[in-house]
Protein backbone atom coordinates (compact mmCIF):
# COMPACT_ATOMS: atom_id res chain seq x y z
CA UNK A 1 -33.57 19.43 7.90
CA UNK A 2 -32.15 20.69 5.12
CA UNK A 3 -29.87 23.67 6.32
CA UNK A 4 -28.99 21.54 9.41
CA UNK A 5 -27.42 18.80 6.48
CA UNK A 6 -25.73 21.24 5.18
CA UNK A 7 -24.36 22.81 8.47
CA UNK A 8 -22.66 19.48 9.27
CA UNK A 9 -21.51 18.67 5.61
CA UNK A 10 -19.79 22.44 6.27
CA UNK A 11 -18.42 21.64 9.14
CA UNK A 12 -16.61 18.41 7.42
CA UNK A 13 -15.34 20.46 4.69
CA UNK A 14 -14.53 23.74 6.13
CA UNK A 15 -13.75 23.06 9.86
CA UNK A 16 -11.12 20.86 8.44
CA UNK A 17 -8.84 22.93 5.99
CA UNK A 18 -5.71 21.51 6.21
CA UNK A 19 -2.54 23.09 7.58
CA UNK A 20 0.65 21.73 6.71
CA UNK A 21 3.01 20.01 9.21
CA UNK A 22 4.65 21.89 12.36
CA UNK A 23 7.82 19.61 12.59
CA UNK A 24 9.09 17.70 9.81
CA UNK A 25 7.65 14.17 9.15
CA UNK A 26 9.08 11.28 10.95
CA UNK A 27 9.14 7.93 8.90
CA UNK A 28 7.13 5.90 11.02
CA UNK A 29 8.91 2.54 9.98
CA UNK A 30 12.03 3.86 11.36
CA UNK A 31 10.07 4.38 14.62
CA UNK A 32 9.02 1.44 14.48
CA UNK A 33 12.38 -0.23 13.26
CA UNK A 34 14.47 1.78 15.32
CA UNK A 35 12.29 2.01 18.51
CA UNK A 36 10.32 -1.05 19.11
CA UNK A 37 10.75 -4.31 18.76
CA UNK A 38 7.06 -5.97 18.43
CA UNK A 39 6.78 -7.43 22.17
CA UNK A 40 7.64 -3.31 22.86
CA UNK A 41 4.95 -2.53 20.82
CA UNK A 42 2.39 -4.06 22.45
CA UNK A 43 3.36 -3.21 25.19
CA UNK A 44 2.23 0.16 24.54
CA UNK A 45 -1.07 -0.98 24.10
CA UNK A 46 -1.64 -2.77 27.34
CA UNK A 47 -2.87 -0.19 29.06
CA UNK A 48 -5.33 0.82 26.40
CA UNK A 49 -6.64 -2.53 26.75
CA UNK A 50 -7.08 -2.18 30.35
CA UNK A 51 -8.70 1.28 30.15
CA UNK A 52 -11.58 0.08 27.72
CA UNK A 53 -11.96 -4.40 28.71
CA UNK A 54 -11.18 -4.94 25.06
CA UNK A 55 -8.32 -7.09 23.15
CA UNK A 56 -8.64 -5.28 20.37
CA UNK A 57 -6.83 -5.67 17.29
CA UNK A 58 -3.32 -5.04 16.18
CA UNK A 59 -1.59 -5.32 12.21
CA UNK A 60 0.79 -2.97 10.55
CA UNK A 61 1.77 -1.61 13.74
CA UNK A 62 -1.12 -0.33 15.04
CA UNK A 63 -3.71 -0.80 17.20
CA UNK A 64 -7.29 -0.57 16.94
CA UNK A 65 -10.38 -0.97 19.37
CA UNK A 66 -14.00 -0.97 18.09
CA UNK A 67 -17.19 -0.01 20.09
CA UNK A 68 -20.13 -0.78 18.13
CA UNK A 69 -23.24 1.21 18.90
CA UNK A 70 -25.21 -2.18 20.02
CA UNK A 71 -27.42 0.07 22.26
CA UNK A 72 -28.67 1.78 18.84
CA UNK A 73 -31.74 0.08 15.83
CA UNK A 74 -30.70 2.01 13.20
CA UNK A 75 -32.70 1.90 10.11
CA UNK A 76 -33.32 3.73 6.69
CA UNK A 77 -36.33 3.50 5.27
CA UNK A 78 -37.23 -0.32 6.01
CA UNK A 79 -33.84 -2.00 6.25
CA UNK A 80 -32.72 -2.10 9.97
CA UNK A 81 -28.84 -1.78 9.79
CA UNK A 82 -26.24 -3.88 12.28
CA UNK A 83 -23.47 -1.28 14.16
CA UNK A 84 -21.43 -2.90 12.06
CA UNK A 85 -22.68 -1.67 9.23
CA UNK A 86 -21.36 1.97 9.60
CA UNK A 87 -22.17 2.83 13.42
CA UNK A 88 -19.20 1.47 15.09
CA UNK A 89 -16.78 3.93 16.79
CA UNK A 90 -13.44 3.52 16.91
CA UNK A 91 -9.55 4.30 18.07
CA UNK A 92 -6.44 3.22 16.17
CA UNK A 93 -3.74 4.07 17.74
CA UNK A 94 -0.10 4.48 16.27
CA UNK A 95 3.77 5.19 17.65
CA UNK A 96 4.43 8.82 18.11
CA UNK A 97 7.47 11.15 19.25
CA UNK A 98 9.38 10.56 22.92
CA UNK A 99 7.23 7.50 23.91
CA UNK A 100 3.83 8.63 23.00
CA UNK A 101 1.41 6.98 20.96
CA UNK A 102 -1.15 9.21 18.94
CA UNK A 103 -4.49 8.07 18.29
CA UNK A 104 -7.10 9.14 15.63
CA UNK A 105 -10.39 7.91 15.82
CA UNK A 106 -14.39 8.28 15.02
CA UNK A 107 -16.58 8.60 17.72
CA UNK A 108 -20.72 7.66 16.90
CA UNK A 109 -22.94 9.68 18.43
CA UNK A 110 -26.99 9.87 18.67
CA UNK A 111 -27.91 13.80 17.68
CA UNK A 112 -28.98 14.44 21.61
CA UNK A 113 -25.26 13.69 22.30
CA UNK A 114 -23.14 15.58 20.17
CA UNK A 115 -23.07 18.61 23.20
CA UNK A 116 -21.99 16.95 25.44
CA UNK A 117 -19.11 14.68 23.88
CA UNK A 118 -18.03 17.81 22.22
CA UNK A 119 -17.36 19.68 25.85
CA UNK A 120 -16.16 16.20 27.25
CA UNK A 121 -13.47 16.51 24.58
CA UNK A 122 -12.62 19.99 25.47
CA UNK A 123 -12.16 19.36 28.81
CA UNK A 124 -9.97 16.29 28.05
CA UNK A 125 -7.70 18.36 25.42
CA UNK A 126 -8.85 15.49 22.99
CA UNK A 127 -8.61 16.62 19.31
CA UNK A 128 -11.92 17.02 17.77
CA UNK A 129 -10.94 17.22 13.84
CA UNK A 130 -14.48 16.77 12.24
CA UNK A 131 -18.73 17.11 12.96
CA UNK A 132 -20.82 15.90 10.69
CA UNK A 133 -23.28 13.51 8.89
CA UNK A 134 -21.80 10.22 6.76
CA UNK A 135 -25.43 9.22 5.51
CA UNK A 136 -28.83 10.73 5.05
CA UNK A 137 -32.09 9.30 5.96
CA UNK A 138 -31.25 7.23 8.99
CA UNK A 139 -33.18 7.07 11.91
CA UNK A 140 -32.05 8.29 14.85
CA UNK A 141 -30.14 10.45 13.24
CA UNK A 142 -26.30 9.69 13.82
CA UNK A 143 -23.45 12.15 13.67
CA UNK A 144 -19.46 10.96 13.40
CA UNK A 145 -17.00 12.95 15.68
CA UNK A 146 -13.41 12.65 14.24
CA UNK A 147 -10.70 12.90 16.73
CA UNK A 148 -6.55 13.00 16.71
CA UNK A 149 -4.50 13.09 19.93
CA UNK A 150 -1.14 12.39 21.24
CA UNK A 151 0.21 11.38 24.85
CA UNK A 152 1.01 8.52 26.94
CA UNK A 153 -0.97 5.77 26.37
CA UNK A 154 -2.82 4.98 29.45
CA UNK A 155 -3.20 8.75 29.88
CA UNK A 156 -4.47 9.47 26.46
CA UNK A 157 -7.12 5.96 26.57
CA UNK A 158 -8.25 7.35 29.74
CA UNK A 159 -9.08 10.76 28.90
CA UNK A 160 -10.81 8.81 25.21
CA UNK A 161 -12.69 6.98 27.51
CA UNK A 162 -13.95 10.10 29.43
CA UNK A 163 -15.25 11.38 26.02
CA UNK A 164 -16.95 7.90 25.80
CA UNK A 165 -18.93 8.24 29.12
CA UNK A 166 -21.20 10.66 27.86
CA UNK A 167 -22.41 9.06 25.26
CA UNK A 168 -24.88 5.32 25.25
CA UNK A 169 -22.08 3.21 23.87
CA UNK A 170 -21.60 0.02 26.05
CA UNK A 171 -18.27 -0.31 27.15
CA UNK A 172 -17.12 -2.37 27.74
CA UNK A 173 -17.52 -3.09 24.24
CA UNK A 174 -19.21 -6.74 23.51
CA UNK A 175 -16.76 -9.59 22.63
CA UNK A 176 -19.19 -11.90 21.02
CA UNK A 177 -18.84 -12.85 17.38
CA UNK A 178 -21.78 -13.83 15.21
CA UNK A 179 -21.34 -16.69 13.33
CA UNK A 180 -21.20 -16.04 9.42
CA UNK A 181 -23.76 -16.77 7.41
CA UNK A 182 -23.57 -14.96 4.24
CA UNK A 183 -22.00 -15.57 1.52
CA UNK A 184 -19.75 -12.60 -0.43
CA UNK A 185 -18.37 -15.19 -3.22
CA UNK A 186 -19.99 -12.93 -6.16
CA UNK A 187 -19.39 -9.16 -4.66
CA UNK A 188 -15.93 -10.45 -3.86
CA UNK A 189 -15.68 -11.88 -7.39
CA UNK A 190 -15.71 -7.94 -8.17
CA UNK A 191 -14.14 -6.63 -5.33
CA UNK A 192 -11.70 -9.04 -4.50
CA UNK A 193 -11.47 -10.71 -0.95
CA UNK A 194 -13.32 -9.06 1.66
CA UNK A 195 -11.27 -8.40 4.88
CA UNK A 196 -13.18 -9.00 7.12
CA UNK A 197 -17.11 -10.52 8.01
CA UNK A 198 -19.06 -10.75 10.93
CA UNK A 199 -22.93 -11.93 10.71
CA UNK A 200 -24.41 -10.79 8.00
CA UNK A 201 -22.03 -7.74 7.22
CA UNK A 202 -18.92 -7.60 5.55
CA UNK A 203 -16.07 -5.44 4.86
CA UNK A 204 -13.63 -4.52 1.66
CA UNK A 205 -10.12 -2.55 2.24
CA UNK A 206 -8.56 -0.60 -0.68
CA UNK A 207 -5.01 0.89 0.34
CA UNK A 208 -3.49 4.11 -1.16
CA UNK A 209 -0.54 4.27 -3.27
CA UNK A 210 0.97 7.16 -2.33
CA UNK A 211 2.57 8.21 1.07
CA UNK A 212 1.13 10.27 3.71
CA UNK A 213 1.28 11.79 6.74
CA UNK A 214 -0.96 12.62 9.67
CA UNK A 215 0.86 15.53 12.06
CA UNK A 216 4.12 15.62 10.91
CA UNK A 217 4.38 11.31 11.31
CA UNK A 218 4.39 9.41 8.50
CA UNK A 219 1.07 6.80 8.28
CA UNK A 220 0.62 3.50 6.20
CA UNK A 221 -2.34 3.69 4.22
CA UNK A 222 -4.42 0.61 6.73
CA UNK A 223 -7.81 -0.12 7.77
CA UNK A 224 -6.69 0.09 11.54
CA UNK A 225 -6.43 3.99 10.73
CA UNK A 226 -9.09 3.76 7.81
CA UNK A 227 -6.65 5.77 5.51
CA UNK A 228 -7.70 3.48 3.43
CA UNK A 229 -10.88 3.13 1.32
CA UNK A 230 -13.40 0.98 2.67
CA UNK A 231 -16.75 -1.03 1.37
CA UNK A 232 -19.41 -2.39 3.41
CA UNK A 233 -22.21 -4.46 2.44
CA UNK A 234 -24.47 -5.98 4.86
CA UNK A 235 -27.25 -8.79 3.84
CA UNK A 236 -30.44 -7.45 3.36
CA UNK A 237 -33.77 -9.88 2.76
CA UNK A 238 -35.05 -11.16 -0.18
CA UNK A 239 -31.36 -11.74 -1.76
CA UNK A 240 -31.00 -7.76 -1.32
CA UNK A 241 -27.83 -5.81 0.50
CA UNK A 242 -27.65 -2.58 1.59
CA UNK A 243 -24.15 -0.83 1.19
CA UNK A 244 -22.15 1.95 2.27
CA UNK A 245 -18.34 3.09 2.55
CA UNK A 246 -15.65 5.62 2.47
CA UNK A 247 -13.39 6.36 -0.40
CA UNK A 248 -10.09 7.66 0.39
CA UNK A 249 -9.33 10.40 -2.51
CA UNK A 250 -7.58 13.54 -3.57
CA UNK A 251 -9.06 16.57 -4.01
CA UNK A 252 -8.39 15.70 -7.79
CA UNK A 253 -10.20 12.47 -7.71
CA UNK A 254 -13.64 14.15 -6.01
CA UNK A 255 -15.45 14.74 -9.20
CA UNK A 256 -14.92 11.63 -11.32
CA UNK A 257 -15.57 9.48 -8.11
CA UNK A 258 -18.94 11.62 -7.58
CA UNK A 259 -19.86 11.47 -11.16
CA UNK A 260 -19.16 7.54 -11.68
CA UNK A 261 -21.60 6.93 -8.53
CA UNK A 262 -24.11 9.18 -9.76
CA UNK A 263 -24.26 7.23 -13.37
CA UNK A 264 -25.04 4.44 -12.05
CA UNK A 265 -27.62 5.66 -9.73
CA UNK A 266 -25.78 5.28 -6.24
CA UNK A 267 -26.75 8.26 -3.98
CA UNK A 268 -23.70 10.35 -2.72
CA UNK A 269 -24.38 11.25 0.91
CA UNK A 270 -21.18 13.24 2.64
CA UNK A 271 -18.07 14.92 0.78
CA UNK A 272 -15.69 16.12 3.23
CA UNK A 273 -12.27 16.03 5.41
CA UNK A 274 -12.10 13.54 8.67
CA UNK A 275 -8.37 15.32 9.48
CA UNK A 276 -7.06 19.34 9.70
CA UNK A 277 -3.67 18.05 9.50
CA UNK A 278 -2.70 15.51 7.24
CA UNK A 279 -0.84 15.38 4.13
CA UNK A 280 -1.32 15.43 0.93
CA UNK A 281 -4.89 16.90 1.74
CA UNK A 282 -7.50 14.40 1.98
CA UNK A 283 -11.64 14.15 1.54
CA UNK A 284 -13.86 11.23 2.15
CA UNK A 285 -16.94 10.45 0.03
CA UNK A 286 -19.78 8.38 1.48
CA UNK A 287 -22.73 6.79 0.22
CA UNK A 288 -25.72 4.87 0.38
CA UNK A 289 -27.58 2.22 -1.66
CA UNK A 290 -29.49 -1.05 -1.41
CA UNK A 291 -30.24 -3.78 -4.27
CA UNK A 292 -28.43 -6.40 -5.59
CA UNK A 293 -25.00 -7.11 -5.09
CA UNK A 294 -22.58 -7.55 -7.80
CA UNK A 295 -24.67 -4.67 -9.61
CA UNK A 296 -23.66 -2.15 -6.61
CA UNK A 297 -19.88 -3.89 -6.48
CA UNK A 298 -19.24 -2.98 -10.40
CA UNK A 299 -20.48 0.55 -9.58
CA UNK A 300 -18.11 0.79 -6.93
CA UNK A 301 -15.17 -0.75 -8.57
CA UNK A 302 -15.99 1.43 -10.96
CA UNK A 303 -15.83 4.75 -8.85
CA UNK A 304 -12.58 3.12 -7.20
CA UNK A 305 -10.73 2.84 -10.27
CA UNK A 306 -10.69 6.84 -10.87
CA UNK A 307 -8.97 6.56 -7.70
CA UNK A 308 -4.71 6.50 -6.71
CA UNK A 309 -5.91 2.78 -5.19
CA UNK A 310 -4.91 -1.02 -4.97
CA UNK A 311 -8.40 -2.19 -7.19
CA UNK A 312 -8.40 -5.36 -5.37
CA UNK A 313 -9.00 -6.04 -1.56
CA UNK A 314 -6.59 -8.28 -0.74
CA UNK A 315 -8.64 -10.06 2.17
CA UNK A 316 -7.22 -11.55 5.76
């Protein structure tokens, strides 16, 4: 179990050395300045909409669907954990060159299906730019396929879609939203307003400061993309939550991130790229913990503010 952790943590990291840019970067507000008004926009993402029976959800200029592994019971150790939680897939799509949209995206997959997405995306020329674990424990065992593409936007849902099919993720994806019913007044005390909640898990955003690309187009630092940091806690029983995320960092910021976690006891679970072509160079850092609340959201603000990060989340 061991070597197979480490074969996916390798594939994260070295899979995904990044090259620099083939064409020079656009500035992606002058696409969208320039190009498209916002009715144009959405336009775009009509047919995406019709390929996967989902609204989805647009901000920023992008667009984003979600398709939460609801056919999954994912637990570690004793906590069961919702898809939203950290087992929701999903494409957020962006304005590209000559009337293309691109699309990058994380794909959740049970272990017994990673062979078969993999060829699927092969044979649909879709992008795979990362393999490999985000947590450690977790039964089934889940594995997070990365993916960039460009084309036209029916064209390129469609062939997503394909990629989809061979894997148990309902689509269409369920519309139903479960009524709140926790309350995140003293982790966002810490944190700052969450962005989003949904049952008993919610969500924190943490935008970059600096700018940065993903092929050559210049990308705001947004939760539709996640190239921003992200927090998740999701409400455990007896007054406990479990919590996960992604910070966003430099290869700089790696080791005072990992070491702040580590002093106060959170378990690191994945260092690694999502992207082979983005710029400045990129790495994610997951982890895992469960306990109380505003203890785990000082550790984290803590481990955020070694970061090139907005400290607060600004909320919806």
């Amino acid at each position: 179990m061991h070597t197979q952790r480490a074969l996916f943590n390798l594939l994260g990291c070295t899979l995904l050395a990044c090259a620099p840019p083939s064409t020079p970067p656009d500035t992606y507000a002058d696409n969208a300045d320039d190009k498209a008004s916002g009715i144009v926009q959405d336009s775009l993402w009509t047919p995406i909409r019709r390929v996967f029976k989902a609204d989805g959800e647009t901000g920023d200029g992008y667009f984003r669907v979600n398709l939460p592994r609801e056919d999954l019971r994912v637990r570690i150790g004793a906590d069961t954990l919702s898809p939203e939680f950290e087992f929701t897939s999903y494409l957020g799509f962006g304005l590209a060159r000559g009337g293309n949209v691109f699309v990058v995206g994380e794909v959740i997959l049970r272990q017994d299906e990673v062979a078969a997405a993999m060829s699927e995306a092969v044979r649909q020329n879709i992008g795979v730019t990362a393999l490999h674990n985000h947590l450690i424990g977790e039964e089934p065992r889940i594995i997070y396929m990365h993916v960039h593409s460009e084309g036209l936007p029916e064209s390129l849902a469609t062939r997503l879609r394909a990629v989809f099919s061979k894997t148990g993720t309902p689509l269409p994806p369920s519309e139903r939203e479960e009524p709140v019913r926790a309350d995140w007044t003293a982790i966002d005390a810490v944190l700052g307003k969450h962005s989003e909640a949904e049952g008993s898990v919610a969500e924190w955003e943490f935008a970059r400061k600096e700018s940065h690309t993903i092929g050559g187009i210049a990308v705001k630092s947004s939760g539709l993309l996640e190239t921003a940091s992200e927090v998740v806690f999701q409400q455990l029983d007896r007054g406990r939550v479990a919590n996960t995320g992604e910070l966003y960092v430099l290869p700089q910021e790696v080791e005072p991130v990992v070491t702040t976690f580590q002093s106060g006891g959170i378990e690191v679970t994945a260092i690694h790229s999502h992207m082979i072509n983005e710029q400045p160079v990129m790495y994610w850092i997951h982890w895992y913990t469960a306990g109380d609340g505003p203890t785990i959201a000082r550790i984290v603000a803590a481990a955020l503010s070694r970061t090139n990060s907005e400290q607060k989340s600004s909320g919806k």
